[in-house]
C-alpha atoms as a PDB file:
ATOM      1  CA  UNK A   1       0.346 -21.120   6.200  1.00  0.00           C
ATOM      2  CA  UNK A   2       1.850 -20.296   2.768  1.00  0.00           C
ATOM      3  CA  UNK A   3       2.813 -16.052   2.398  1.00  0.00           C
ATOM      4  CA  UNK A   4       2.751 -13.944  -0.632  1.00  0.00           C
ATOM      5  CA  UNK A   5       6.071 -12.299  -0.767  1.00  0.00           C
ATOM      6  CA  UNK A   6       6.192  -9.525  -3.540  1.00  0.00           C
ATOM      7  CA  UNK A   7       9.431  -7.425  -4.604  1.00  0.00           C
ATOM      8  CA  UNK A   8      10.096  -4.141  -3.162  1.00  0.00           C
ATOM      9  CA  UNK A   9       9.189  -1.779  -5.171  1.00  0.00           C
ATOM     10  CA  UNK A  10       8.695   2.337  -5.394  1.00  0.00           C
ATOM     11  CA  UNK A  11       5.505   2.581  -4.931  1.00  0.00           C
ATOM     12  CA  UNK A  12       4.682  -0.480  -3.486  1.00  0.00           C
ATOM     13  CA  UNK A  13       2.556  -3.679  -4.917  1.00  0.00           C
ATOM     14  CA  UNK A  14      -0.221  -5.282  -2.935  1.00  0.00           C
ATOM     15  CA  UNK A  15      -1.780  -8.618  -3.496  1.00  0.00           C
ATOM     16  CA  UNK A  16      -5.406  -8.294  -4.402  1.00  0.00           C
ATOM     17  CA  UNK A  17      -7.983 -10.745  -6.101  1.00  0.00           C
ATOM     18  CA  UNK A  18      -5.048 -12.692  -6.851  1.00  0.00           C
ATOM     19  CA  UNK A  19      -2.597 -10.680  -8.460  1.00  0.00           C
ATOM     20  CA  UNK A  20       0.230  -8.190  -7.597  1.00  0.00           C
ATOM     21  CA  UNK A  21      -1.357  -4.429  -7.843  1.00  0.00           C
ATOM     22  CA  UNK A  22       1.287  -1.372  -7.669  1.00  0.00           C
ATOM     23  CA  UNK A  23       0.224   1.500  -5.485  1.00  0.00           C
ATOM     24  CA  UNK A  24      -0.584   4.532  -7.559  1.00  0.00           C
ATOM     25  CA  UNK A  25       1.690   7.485  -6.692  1.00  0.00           C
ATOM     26  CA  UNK A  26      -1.046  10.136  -5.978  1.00  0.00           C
ATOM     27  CA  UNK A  27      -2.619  13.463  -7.292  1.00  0.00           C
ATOM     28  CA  UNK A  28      -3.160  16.317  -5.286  1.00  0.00           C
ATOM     29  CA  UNK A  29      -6.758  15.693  -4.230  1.00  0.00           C
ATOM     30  CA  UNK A  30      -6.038  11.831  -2.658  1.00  0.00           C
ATOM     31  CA  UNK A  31      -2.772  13.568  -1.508  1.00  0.00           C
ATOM     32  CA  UNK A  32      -4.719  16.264   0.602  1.00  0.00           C
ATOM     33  CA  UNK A  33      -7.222  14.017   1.689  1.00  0.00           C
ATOM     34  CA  UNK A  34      -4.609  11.284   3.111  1.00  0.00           C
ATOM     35  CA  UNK A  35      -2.418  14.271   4.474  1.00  0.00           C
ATOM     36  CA  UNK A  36      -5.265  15.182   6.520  1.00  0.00           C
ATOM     37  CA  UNK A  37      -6.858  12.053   7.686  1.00  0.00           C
ATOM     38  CA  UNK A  38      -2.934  11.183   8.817  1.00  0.00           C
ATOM     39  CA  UNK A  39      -2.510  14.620  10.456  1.00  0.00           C
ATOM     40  CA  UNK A  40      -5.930  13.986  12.599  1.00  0.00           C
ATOM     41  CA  UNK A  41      -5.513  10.571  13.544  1.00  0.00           C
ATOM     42  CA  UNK A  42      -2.249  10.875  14.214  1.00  0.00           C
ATOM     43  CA  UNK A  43      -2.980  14.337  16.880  1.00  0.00           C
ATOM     44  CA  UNK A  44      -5.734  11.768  18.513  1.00  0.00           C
ATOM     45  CA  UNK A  45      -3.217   8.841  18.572  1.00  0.00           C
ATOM     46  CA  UNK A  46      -0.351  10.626  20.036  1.00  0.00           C
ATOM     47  CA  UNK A  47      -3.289  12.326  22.653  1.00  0.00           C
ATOM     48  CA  UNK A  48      -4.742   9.304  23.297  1.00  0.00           C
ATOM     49  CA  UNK A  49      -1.510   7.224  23.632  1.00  0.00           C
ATOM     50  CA  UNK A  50      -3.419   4.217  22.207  1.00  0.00           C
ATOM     51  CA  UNK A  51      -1.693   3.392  19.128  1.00  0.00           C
ATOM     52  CA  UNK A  52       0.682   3.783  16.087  1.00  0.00           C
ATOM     53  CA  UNK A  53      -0.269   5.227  13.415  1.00  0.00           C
ATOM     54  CA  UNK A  54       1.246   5.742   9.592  1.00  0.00           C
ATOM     55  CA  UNK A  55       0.616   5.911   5.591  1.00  0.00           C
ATOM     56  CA  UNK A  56       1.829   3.956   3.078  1.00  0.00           C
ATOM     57  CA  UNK A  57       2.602   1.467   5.999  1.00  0.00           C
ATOM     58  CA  UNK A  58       2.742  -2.584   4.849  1.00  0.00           C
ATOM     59  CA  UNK A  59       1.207  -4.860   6.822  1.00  0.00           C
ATOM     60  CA  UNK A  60       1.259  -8.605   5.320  1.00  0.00           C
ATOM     61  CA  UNK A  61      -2.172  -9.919   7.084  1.00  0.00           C
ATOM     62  CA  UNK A  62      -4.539 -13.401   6.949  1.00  0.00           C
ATOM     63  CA  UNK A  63      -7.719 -13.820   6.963  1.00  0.00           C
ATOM     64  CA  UNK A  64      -8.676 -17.329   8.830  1.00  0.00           C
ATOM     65  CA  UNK A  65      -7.665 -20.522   6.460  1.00  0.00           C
ATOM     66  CA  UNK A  66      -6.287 -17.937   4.042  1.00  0.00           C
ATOM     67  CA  UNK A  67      -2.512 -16.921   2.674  1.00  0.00           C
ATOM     68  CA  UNK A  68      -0.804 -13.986   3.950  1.00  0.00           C
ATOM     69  CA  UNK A  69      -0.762 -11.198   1.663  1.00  0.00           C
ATOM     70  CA  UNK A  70       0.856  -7.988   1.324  1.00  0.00           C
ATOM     71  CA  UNK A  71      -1.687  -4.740   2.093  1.00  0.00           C
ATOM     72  CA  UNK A  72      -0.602  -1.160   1.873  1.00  0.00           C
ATOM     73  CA  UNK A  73      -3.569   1.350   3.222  1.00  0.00           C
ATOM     74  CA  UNK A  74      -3.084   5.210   2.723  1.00  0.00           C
ATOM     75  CA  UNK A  75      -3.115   5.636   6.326  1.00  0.00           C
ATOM     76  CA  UNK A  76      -3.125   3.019   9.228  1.00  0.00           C
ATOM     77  CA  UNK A  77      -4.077   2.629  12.482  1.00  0.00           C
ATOM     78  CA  UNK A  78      -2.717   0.179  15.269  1.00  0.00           C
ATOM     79  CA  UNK A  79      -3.241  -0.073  18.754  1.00  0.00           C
ATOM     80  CA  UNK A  80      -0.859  -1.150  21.234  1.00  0.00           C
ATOM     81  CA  UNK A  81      -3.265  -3.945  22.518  1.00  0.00           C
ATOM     82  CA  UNK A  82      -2.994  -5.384  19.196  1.00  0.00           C
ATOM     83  CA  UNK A  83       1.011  -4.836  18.949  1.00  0.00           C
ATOM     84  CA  UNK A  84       2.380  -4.074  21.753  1.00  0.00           C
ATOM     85  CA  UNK A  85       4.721  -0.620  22.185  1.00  0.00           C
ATOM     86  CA  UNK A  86       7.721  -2.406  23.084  1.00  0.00           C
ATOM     87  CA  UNK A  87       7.367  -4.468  19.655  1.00  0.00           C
ATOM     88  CA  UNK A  88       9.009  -1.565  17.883  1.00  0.00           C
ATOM     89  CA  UNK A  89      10.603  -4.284  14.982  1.00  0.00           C
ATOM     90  CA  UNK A  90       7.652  -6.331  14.693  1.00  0.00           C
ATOM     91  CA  UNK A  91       5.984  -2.754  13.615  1.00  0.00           C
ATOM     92  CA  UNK A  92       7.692  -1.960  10.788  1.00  0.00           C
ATOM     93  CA  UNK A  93       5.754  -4.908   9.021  1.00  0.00           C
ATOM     94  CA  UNK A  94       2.915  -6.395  11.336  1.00  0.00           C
ATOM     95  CA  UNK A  95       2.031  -9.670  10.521  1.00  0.00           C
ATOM     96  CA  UNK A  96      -1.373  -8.612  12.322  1.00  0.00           C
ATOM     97  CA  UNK A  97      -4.395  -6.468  10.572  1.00  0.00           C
ATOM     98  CA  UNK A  98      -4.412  -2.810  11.930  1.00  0.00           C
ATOM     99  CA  UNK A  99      -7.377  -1.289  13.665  1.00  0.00           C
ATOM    100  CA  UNK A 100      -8.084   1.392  10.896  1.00  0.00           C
ATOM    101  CA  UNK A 101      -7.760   1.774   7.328  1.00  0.00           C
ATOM    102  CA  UNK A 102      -8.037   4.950   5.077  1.00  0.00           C
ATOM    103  CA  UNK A 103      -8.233   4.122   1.705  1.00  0.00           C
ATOM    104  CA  UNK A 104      -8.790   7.035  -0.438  1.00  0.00           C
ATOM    105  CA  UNK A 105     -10.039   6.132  -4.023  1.00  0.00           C
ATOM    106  CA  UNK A 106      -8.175   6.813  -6.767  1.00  0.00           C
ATOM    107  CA  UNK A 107      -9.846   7.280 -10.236  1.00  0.00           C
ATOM    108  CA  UNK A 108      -8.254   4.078 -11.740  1.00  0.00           C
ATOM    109  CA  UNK A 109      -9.405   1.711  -8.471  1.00  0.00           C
ATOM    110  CA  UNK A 110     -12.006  -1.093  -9.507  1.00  0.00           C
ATOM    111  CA  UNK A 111     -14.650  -1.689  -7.200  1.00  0.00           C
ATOM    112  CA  UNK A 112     -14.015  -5.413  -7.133  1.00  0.00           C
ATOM    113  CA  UNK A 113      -9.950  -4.457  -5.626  1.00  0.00           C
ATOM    114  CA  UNK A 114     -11.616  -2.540  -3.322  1.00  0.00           C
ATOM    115  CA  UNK A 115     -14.517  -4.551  -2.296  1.00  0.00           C
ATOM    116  CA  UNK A 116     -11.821  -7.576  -1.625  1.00  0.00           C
ATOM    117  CA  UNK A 117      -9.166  -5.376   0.180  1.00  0.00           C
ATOM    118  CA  UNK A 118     -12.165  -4.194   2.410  1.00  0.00           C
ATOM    119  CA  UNK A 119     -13.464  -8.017   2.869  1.00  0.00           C
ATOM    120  CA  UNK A 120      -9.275  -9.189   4.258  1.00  0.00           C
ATOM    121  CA  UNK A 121      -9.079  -6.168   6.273  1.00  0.00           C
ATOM    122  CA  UNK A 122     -12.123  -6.723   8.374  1.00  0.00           C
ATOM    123  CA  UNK A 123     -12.391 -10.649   8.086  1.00  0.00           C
ATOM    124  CA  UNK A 124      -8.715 -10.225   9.377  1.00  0.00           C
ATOM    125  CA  UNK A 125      -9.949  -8.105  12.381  1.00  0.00           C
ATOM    126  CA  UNK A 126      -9.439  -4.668  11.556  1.00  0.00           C
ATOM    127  CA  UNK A 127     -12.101  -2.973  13.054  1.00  0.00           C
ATOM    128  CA  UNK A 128     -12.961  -0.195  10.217  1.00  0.00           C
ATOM    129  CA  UNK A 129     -12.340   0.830   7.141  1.00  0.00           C
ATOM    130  CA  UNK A 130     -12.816   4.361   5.691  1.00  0.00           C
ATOM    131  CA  UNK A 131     -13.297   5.018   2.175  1.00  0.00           C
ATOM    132  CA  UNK A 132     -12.782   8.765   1.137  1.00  0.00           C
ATOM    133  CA  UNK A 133     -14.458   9.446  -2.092  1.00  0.00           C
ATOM    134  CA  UNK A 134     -12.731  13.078  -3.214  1.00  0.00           C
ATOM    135  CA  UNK A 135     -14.821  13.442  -6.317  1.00  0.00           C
ATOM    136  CA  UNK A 136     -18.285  12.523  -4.756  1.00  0.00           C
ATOM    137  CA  UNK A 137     -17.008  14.587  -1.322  1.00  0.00           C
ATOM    138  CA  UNK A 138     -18.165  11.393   0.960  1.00  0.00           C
ATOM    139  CA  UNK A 139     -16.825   8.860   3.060  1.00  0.00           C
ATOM    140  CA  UNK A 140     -18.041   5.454   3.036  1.00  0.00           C
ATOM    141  CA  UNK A 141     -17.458   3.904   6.794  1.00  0.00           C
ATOM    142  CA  UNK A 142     -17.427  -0.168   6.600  1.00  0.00           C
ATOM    143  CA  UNK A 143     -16.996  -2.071  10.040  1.00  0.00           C
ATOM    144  CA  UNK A 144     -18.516  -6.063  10.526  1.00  0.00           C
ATOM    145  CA  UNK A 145     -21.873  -4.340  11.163  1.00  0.00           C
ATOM    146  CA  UNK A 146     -22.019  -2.942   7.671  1.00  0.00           C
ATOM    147  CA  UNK A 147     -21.543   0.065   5.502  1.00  0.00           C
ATOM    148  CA  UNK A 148     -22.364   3.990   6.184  1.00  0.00           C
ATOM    149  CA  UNK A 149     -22.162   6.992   3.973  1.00  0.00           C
ATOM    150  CA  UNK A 150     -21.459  10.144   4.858  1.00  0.00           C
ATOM    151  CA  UNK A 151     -21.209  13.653   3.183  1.00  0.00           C
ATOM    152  CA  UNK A 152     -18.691  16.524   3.493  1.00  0.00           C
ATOM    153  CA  UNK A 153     -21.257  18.226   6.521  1.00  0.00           C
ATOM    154  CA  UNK A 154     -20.606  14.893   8.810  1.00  0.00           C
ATOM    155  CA  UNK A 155     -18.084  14.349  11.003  1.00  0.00           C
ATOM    156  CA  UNK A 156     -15.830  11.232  10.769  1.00  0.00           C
ATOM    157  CA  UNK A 157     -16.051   9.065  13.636  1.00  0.00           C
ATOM    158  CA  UNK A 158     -16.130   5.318  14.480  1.00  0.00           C
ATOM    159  CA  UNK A 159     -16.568   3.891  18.038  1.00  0.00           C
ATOM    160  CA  UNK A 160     -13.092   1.256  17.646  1.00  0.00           C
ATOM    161  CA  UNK A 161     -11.059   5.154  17.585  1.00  0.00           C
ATOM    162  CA  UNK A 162     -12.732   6.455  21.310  1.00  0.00           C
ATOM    163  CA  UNK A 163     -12.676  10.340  20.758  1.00  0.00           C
ATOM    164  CA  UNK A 164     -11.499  10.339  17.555  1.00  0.00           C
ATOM    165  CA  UNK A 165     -13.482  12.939  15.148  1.00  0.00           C
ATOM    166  CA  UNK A 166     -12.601  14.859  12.356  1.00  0.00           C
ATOM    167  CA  UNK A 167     -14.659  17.050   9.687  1.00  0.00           C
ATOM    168  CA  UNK A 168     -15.315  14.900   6.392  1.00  0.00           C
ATOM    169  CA  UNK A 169     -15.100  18.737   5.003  1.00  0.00           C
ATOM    170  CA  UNK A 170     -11.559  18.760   6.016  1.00  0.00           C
ATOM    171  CA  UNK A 171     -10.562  16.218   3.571  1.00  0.00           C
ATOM    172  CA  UNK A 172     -11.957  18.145   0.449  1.00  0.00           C
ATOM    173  CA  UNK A 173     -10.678  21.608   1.274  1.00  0.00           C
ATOM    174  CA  UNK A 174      -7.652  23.135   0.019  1.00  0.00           C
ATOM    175  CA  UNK A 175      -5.900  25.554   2.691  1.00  0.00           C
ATOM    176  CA  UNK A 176      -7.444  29.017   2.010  1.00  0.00           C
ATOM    177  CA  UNK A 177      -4.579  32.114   1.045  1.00  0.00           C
ATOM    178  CA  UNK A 178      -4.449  34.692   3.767  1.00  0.00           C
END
């Protein structure tokens, strides 16, 4: 199977629709909302004991009959039954898809990059995808079933992350001054 190998780089690149995309170093708003989604899932994680967790985190994954390519969600999600705990160096750049992906959209993202990093997460088994919207206050949850949108009064959930819950409000509030 051929692999995509891309230079390291500060922020990283990714490998989308067939061309190497550099991350976007983030404003405040996509900042906040990653920060939290990471602090969340990461309380849940460590609670639950099921996985690791991380942002900004490569993976280089394949869909079936497809090259390897370079992905770098905002925040990630694997379990240890997809990489085992004791595979400490084979996490620092799994070669398999994580469980969950945060992406949080950034005002210069085109649909088509994110419609075809959502299609080679799932198709390579990742099990959901969340898309945080911070200027429409929603988050779009894609799995293999299909596509849900919620609002800032839902709560984030997805069966694949057992217990896992958070506000969608959380992600669009700034901490309030005491």
């Amino acid at each position: 199977m051929r692999e995509i190998v891309l230079p390291e780089a500060k922020p990283a690149f990714e490998w989308v629709n067939g061309r190497a995309l550099q991350k976007v170093s983030p404003r405040r708003k996509h900042s906040l909302a990653q920060s939290e989604f990471l602090i969340t899932l990461g309380e849940w994680a460590r609670a639950s004991g099921l996985g690791r967790f991380g942002t900004e985190w490569e993976f280089r994954i394949a869909p079936a009959g497809e090259e390897r390519r370079p992905l770098v969600p905002d925040v990630a999600f694997l379990s240890y039954a997809r990489l085992p705990y004791e595979a400490e160096t084979d996490a620092d750049i799994p070669r398999v898809a994580p469980d969950a992906v945060v992406e949080v959209l950034s005002s210069g993202d085109r649909r088509r990059d994110v419609e075809e990093k959502v299609r080679v997460y799932l198709a390579a088994g990742t099990s959901v995808v969340f898309l945080v919207d911070t200027k429409h206050q929603t988050v779009t949850i894609r799995d293999a079933t299909g596509s849900q949108t919620i609002n800032r009064d839902a709560a984030v959930t997805h069966s694949s992350l057992p217990g896992f819950s958070m506000p969608a409000s959380s992600l669009f509030e700034e901490p309030r001054p005491k």
